[in-house]
N, C-alpha and C. Protein backbone atom coordinates (compact mmCIF):
# COMPACT_ATOMS: atom_id res chain seq x y z
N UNK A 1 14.87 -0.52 -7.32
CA UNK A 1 14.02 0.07 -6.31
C UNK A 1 13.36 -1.04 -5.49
N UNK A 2 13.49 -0.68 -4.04
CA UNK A 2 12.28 -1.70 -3.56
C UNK A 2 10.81 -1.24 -3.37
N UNK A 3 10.01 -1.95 -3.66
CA UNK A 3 8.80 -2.25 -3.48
C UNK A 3 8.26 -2.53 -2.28
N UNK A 4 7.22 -2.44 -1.72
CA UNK A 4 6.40 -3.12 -1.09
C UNK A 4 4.62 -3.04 -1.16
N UNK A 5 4.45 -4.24 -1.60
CA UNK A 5 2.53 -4.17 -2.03
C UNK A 5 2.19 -4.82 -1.23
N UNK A 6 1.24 -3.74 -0.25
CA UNK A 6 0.86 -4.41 1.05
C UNK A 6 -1.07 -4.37 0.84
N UNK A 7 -1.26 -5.79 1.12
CA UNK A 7 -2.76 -6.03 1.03
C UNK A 7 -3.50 -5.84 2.25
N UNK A 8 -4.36 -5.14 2.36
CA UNK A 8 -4.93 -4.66 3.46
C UNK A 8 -6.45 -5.26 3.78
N UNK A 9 -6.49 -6.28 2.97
CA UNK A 9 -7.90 -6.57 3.59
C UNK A 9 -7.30 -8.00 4.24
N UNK A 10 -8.24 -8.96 5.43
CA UNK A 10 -7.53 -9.85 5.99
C UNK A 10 -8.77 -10.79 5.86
N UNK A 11 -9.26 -11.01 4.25
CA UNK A 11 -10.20 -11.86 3.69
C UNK A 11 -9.29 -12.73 3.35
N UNK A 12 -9.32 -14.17 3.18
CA UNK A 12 -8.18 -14.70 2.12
C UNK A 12 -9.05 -14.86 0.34
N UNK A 13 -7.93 -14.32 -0.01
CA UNK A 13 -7.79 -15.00 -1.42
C UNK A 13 -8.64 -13.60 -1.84
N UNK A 14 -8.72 -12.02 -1.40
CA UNK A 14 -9.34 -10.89 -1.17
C UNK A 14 -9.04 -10.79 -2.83
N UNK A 15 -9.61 -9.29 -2.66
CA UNK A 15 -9.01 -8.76 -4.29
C UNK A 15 -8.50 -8.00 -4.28
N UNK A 16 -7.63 -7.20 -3.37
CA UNK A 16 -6.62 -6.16 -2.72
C UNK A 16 -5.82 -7.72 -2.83
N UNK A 17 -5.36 -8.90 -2.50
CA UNK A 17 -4.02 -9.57 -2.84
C UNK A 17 -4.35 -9.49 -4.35
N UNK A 18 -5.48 -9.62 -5.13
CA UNK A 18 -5.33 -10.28 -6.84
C UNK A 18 -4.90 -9.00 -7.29
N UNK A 19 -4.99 -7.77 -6.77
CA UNK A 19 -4.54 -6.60 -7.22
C UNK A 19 -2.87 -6.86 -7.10
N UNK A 20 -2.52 -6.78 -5.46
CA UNK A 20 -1.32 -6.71 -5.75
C UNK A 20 -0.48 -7.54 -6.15
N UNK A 21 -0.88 -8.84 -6.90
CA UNK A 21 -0.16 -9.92 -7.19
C UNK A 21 -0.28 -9.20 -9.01
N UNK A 22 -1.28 -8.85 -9.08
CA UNK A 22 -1.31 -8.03 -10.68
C UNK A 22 -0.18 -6.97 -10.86
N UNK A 23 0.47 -6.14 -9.99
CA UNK A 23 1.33 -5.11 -10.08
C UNK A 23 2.41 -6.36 -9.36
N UNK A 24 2.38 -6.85 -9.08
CA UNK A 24 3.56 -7.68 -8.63
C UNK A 24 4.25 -8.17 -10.59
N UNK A 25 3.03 -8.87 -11.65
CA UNK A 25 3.23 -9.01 -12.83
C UNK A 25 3.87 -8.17 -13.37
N UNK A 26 3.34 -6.77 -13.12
CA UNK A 26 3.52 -5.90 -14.06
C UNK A 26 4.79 -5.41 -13.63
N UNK A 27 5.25 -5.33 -12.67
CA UNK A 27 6.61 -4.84 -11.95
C UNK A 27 7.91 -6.38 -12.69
N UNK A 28 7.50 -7.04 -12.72
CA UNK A 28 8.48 -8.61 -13.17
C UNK A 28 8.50 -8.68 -14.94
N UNK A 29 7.57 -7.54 -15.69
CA UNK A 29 7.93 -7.34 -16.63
C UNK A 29 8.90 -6.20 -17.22
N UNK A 30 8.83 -5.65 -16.41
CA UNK A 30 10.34 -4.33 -16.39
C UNK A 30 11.53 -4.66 -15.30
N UNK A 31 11.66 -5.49 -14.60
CA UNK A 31 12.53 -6.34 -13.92
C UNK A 31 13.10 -5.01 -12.95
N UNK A 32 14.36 -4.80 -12.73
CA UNK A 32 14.80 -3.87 -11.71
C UNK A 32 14.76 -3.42 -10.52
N UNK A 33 13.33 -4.03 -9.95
CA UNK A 33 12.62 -3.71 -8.76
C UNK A 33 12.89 -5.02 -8.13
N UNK A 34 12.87 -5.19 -6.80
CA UNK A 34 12.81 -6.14 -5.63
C UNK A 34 11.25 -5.76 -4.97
N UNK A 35 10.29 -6.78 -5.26
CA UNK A 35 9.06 -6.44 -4.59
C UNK A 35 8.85 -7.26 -3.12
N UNK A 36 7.71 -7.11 -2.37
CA UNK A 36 7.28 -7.83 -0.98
C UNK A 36 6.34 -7.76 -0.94
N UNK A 37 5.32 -8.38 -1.05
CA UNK A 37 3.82 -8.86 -0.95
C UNK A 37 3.75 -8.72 0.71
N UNK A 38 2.48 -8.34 1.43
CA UNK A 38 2.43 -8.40 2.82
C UNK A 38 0.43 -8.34 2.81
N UNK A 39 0.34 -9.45 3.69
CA UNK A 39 -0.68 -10.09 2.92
C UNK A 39 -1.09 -10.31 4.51
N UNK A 40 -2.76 -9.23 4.69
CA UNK A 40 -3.47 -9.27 6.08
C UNK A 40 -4.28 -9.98 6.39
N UNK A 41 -3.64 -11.23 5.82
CA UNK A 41 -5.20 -12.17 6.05
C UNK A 41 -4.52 -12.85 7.47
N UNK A 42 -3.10 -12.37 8.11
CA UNK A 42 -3.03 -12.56 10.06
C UNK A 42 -2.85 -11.23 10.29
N UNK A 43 -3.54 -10.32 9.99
CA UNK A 43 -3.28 -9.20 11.12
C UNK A 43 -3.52 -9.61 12.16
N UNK A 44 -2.76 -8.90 13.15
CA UNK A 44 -2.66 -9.09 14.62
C UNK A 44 -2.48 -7.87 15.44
N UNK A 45 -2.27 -6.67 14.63
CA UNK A 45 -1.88 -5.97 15.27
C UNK A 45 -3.36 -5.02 16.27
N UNK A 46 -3.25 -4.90 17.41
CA UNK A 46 -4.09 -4.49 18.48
C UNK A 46 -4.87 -3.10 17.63
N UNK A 47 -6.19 -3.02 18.18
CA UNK A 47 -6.71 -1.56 17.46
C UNK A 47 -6.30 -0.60 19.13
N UNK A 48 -6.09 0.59 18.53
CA UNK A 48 -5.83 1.98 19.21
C UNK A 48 -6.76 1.78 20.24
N UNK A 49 -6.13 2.00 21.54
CA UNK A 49 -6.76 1.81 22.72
C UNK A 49 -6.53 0.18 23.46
N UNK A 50 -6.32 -0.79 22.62
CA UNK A 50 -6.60 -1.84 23.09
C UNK A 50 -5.33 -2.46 23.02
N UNK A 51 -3.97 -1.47 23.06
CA UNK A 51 -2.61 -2.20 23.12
C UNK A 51 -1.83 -1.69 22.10
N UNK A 52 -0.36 -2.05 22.25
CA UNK A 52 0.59 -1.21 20.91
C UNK A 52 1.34 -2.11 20.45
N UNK A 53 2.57 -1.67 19.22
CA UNK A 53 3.02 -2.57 18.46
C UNK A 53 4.30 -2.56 19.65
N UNK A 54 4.87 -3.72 20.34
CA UNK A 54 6.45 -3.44 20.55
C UNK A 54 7.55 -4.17 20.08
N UNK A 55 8.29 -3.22 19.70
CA UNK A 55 9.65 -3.39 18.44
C UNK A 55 10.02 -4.61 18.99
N UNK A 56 9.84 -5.15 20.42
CA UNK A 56 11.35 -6.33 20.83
C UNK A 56 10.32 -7.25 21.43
N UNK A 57 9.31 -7.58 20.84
CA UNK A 57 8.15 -8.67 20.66
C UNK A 57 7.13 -8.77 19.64
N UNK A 58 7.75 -8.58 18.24
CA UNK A 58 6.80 -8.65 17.35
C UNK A 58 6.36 -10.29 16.83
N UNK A 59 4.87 -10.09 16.60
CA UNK A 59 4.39 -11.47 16.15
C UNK A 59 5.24 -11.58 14.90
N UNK A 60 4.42 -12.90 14.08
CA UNK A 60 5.40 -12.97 13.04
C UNK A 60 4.79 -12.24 11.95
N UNK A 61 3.73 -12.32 12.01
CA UNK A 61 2.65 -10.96 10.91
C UNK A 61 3.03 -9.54 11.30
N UNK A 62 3.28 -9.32 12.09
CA UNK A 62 4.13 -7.40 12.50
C UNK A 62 5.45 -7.48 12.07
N UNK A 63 6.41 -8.70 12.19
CA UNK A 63 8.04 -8.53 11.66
C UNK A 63 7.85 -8.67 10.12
N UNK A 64 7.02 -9.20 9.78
CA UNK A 64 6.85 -9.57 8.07
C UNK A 64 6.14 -8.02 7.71
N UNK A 65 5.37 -7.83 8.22
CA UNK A 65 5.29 -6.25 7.67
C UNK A 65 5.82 -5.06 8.08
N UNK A 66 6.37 -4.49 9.31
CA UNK A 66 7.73 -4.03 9.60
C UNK A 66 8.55 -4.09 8.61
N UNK A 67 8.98 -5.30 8.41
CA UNK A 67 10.40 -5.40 7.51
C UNK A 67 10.08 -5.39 6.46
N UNK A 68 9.62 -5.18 5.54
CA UNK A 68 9.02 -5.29 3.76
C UNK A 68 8.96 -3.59 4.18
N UNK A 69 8.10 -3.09 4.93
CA UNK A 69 8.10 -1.60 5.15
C UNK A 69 9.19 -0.58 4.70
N UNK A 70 9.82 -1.09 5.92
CA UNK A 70 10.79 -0.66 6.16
C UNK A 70 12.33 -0.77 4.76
N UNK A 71 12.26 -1.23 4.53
CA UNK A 71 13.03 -2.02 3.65
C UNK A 71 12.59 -1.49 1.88
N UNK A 72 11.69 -0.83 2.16
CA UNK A 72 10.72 -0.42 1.16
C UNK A 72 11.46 0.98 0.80
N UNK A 73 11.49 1.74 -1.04
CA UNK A 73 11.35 3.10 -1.14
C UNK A 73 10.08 3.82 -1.35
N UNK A 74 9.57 2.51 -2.05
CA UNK A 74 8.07 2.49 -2.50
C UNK A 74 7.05 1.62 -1.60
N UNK A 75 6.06 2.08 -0.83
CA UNK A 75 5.03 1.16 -0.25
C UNK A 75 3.63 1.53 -1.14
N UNK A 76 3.15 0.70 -1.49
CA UNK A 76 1.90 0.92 -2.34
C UNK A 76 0.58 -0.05 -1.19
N UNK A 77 -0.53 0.76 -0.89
CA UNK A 77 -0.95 0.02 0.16
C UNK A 77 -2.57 -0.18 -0.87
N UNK A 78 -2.86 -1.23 -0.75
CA UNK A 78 -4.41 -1.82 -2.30
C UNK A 78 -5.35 -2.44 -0.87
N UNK A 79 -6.11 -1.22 -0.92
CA UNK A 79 -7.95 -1.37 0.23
C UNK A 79 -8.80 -1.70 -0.19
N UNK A 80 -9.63 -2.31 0.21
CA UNK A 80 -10.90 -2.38 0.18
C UNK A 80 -11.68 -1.78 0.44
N UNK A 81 -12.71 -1.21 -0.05
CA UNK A 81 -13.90 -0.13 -0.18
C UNK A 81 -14.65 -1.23 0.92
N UNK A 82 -15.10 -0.74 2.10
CA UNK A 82 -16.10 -1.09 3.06
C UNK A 82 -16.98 -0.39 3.32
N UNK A 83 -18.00 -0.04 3.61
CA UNK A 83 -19.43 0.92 3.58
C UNK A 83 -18.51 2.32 3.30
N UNK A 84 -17.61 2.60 2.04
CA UNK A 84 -17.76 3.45 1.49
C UNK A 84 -16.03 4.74 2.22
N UNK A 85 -15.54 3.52 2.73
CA UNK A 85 -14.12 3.94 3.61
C UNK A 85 -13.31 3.00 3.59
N UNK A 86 -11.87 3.51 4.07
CA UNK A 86 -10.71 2.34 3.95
C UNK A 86 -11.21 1.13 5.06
N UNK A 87 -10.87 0.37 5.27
CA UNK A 87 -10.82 -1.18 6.13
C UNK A 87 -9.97 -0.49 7.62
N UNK A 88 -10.72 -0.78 8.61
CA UNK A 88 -10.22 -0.43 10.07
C UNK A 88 -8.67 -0.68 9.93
N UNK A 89 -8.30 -1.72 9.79
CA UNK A 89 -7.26 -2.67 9.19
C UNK A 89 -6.41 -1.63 9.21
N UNK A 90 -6.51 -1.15 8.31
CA UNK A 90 -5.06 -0.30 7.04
C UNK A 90 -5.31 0.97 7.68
N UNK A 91 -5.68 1.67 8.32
CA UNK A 91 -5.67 3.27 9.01
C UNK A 91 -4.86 2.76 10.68
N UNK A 92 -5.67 1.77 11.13
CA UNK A 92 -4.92 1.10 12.52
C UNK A 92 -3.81 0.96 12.51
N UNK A 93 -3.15 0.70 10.88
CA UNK A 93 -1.71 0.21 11.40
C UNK A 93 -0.67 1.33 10.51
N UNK A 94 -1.23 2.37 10.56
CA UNK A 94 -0.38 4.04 10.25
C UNK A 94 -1.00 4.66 11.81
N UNK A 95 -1.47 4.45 12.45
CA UNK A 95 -1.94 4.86 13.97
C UNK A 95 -1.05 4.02 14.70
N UNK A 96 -0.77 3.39 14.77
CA UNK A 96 0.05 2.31 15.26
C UNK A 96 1.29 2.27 15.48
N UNK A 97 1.38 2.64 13.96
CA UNK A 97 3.20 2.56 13.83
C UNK A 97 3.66 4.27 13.83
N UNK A 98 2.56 4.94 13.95
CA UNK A 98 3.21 6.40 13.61
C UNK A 98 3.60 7.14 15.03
N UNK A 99 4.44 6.49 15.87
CA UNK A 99 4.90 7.01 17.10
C UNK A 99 6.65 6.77 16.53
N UNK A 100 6.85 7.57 17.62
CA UNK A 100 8.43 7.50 17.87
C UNK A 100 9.58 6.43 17.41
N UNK A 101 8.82 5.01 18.04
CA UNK A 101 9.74 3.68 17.77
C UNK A 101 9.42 3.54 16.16
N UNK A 102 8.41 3.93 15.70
CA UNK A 102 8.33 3.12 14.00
C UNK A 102 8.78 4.58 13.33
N UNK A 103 9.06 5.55 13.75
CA UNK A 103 9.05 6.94 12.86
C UNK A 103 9.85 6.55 11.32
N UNK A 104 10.79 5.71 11.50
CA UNK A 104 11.55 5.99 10.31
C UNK A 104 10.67 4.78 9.12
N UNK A 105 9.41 4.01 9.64
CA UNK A 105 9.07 3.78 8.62
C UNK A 105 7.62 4.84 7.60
N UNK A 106 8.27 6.15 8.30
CA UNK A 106 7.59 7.60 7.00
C UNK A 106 8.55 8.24 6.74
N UNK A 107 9.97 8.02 6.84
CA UNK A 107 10.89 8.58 6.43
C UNK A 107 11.52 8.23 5.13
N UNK A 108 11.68 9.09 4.16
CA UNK A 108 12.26 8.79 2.86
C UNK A 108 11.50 7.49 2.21
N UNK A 109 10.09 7.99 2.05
CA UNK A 109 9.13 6.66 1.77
C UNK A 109 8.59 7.69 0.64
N UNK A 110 8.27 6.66 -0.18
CA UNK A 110 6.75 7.25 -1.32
C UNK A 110 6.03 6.17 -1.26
N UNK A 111 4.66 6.63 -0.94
CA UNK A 111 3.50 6.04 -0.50
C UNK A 111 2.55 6.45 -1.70
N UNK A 112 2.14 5.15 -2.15
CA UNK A 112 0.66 4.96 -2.58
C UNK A 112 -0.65 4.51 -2.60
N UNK A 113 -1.73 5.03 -3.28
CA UNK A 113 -2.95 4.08 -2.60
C UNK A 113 -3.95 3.73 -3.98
N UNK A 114 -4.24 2.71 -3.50
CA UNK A 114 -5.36 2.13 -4.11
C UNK A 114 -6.74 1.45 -3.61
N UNK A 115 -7.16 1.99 -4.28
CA UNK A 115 -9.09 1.33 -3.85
C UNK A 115 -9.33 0.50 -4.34
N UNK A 116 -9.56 -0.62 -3.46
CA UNK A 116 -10.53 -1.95 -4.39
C UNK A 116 -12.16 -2.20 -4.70
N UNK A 117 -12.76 -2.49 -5.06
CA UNK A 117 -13.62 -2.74 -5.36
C UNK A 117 -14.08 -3.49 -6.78
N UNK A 118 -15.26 -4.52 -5.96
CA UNK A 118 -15.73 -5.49 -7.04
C UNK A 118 -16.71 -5.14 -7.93
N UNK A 119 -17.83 -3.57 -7.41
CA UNK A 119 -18.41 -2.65 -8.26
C UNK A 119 -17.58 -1.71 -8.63
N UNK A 120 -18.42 -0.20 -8.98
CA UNK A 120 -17.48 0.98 -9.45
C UNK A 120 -17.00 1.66 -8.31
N UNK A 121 -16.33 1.08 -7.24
CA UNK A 121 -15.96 2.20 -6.08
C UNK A 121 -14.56 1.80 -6.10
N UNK A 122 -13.75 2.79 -4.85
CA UNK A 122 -12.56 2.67 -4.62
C UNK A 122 -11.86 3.92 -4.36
N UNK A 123 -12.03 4.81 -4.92
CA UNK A 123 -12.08 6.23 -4.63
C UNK A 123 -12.19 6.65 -3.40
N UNK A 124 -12.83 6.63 -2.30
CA UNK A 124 -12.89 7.20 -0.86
C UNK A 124 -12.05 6.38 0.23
N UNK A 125 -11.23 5.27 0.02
CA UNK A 125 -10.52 4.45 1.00
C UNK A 125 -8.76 4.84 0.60
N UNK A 126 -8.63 5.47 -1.01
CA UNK A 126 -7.88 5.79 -1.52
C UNK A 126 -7.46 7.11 -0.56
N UNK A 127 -8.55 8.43 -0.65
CA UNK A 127 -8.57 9.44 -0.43
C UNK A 127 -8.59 9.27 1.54
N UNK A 128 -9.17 8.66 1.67
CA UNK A 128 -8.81 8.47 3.54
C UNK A 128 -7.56 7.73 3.82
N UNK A 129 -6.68 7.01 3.09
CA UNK A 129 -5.89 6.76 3.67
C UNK A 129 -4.58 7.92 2.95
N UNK A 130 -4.44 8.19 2.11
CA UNK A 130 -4.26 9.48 2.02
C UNK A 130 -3.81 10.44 2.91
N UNK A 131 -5.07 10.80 3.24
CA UNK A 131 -5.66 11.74 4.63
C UNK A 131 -4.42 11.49 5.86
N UNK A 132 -4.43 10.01 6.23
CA UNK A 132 -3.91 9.85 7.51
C UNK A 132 -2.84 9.36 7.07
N UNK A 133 -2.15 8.99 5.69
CA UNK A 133 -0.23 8.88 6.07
C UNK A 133 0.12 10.36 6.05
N UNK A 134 -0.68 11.14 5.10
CA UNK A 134 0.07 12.32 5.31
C UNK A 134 0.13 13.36 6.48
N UNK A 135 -0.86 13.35 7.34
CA UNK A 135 -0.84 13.67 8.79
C UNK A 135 0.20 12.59 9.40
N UNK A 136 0.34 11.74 9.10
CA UNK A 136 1.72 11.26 10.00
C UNK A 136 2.70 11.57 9.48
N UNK A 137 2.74 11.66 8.25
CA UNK A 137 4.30 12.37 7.72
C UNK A 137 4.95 13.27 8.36
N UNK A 138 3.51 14.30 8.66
CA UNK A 138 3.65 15.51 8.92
C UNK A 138 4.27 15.00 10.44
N UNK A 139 3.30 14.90 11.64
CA UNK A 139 3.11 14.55 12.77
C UNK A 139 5.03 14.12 12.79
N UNK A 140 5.22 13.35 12.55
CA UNK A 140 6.45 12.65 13.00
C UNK A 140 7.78 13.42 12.24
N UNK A 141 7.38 14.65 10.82
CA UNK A 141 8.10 15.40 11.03
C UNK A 141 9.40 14.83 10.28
N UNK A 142 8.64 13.77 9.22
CA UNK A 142 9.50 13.06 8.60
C UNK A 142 9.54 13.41 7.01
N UNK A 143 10.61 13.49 5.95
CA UNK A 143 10.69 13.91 4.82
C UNK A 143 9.88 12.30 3.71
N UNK A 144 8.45 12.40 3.30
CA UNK A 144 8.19 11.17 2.27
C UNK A 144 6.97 12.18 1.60
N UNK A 145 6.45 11.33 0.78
CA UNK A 145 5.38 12.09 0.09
C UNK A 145 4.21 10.51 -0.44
N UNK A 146 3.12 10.95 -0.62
CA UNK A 146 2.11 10.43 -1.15
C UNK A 146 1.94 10.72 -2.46
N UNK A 147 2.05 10.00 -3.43
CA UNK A 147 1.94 10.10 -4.75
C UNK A 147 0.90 10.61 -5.11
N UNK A 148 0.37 11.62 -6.05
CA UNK A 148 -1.13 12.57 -5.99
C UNK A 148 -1.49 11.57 -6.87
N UNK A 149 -1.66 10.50 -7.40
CA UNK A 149 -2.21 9.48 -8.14
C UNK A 149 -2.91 8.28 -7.92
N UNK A 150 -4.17 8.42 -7.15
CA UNK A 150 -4.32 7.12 -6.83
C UNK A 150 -4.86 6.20 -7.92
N UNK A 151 -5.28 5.34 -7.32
CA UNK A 151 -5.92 3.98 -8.31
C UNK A 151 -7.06 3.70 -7.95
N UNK A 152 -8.66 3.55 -8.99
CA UNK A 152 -9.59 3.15 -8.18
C UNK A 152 -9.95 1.51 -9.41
N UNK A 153 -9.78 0.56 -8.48
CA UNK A 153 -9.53 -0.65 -9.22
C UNK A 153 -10.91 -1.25 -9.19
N UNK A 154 -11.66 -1.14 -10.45
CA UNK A 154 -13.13 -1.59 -10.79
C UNK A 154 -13.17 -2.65 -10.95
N UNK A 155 -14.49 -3.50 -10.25
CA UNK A 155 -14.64 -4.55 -10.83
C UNK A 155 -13.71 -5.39 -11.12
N UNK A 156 -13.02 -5.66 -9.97
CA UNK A 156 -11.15 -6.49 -9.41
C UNK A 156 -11.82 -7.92 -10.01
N UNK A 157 -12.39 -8.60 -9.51
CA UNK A 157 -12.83 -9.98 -9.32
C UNK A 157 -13.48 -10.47 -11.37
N UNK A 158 -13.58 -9.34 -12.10
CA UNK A 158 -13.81 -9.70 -13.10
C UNK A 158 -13.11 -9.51 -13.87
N UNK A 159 -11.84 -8.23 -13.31
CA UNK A 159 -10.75 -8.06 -14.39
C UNK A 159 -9.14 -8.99 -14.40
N UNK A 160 -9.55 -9.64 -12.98
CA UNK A 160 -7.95 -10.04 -12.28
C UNK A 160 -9.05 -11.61 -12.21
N UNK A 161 -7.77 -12.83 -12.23
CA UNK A 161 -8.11 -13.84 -11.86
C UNK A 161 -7.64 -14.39 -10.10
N UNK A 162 -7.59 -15.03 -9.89
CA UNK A 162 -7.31 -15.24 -8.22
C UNK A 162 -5.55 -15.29 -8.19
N UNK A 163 -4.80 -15.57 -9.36
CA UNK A 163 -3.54 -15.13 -8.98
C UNK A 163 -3.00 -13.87 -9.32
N UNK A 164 -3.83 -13.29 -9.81
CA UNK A 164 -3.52 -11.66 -10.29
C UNK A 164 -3.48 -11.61 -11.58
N UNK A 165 -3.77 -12.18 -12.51
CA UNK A 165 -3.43 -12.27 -13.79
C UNK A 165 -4.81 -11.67 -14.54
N UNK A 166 -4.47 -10.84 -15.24
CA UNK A 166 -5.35 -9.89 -15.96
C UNK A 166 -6.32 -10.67 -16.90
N UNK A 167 -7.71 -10.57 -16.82
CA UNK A 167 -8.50 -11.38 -18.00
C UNK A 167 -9.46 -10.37 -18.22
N UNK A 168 -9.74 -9.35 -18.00
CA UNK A 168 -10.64 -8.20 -18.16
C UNK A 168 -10.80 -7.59 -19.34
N UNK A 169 -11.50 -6.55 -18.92
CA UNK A 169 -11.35 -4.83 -20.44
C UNK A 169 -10.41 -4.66 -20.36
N UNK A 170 -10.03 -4.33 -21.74
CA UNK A 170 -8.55 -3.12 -21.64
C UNK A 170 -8.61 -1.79 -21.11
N UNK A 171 -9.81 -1.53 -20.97
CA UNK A 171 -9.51 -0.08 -20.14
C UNK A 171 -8.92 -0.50 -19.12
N UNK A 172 -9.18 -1.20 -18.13
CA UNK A 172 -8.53 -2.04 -16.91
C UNK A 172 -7.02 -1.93 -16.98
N UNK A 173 -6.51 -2.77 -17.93
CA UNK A 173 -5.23 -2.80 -18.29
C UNK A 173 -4.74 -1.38 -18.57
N UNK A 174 -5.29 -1.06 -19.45
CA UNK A 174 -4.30 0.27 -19.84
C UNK A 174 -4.24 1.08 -18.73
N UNK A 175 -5.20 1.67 -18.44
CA UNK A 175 -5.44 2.48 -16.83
C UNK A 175 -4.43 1.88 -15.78
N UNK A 176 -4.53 0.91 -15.36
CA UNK A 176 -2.79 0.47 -14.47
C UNK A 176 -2.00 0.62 -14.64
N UNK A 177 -1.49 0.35 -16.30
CA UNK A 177 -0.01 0.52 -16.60
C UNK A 177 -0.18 1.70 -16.56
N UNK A 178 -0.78 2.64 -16.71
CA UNK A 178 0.09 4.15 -16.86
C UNK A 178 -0.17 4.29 -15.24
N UNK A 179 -1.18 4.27 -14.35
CA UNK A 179 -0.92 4.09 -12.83
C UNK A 179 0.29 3.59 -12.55
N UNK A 180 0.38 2.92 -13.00
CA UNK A 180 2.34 2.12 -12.43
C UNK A 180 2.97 2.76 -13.38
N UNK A 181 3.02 3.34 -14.34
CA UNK A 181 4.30 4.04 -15.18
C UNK A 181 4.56 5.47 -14.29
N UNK A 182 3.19 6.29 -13.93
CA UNK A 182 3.05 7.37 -12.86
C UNK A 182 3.71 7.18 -11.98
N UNK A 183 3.76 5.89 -10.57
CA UNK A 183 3.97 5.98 -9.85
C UNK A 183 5.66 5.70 -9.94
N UNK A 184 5.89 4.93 -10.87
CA UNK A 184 7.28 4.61 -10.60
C UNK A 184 8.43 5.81 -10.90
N UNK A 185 7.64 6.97 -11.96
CA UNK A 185 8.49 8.11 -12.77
C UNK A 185 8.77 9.25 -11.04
N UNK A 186 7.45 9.40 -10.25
CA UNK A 186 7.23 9.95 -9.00
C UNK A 186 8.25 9.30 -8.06
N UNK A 187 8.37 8.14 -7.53
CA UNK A 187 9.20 7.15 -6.75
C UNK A 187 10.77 7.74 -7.29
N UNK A 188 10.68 7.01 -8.56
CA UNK A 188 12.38 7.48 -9.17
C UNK A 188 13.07 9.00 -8.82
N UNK A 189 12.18 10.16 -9.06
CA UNK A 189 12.52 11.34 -9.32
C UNK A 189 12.59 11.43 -7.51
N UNK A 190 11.92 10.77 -6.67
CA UNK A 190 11.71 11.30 -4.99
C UNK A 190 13.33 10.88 -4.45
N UNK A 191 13.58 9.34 -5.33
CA UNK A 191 14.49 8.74 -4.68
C UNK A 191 15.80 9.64 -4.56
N UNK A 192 15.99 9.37 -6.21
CA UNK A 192 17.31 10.33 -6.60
C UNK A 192 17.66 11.57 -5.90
N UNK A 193 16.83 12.52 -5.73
CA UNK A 193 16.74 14.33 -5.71
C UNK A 193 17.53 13.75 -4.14
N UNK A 194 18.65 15.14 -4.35
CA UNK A 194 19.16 15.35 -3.01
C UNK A 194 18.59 15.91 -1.96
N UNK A 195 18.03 16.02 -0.63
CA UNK A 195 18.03 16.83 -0.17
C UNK A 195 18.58 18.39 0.26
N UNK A 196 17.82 19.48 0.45
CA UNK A 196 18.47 20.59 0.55
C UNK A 196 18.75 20.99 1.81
N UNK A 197 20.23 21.68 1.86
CA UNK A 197 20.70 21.77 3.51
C UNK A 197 20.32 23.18 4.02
């Protein structure tokens, strides 16, 4: 399966990357998967109103995430909790790409989400971005689904070290792996199933 764990905050060295460099681990211990890290510490892409993405001039931060996207069966997208919502960031660039020229990157996709946070939050950036892939699913009229499972990742910075490597509680631990055992059983069963004519 391919992967793609796309970090959505464009802090460096954030805890949305120590997250997804942690499921990057945990994915390299069951091997099988091809993953892509996509890492917003150059977003570039214009906010709504102030310009669009175009396919036959992308920077090199829009072709690097384009193509991991795209290329993707699985996109798992790890936010940051900001006054209590996803990061402008990560909603801008499903507004962005959810026109005509990017349509096929909501096509035959399973999408997931995760909340970061360095206290107990993570839960409402999960549930808003949510909100808006699946209105573009819809909108563009394309066959993918959002995994009903999100992740709310507590206290990142005390459970993950700066390369992703787990030093925390085991609730921490255990709670992911079955988050990633969930998401991958959901992904597998989306991939396989035929469509009906």
């Amino acid at each position: 399966m391919k992967i793609a764990l796309i970090s959505t905050s464009s802090r460096k060295n954030s805890n949305s990357l120590r997250f997804v460099n942690y499921i990057r681990h945990l994915l390299a211990e069951v091997g099988q998967h091809e993953v892509s890290i996509v890492n917003f510490e150059n977003y570039d892409i214009p906010y709504v109103g102030q310009g669009s993405v175009k396919k036959d001039t992308l920077t090199p931060f829009q072709e690097e995430l384009i193509h991991a996207w795209e290329a993707a069966d699985l996109v798992l997208f790890a936010m940051p909790e900001y006054n209590w919502t996803a990061p402008p960031q990560a909603t801008n660039v499903v507004h962005q790409l959810g026109v005509p020229t990017f349509k096929h990157l909501f096509d035959n996709k399973v999408f997931v989400m995760v909340g970061i946070s360095n206290g107990r939050g993570g839960r409402q950036p999960a549930l808003d971005m949510t909100t808006v892939v699946n209105k573009t699913i819809s909108f563009t009229n394309s066959y993918s689904i959002v995994s009903p499972k999100l992740y709310e990742s507590h206290e990142t910075d005390k459970n993950l070290d700066e390369s992703g490597h787990f030093v925390g509680h085991e609730v921490y631990e255990r709670t992911a792996r079955a988050f990633l055992h969930y998401t991958l059983n959901v992904a597998h069963r989306w991939i396989i199933s035929e469509p009906v004519e």
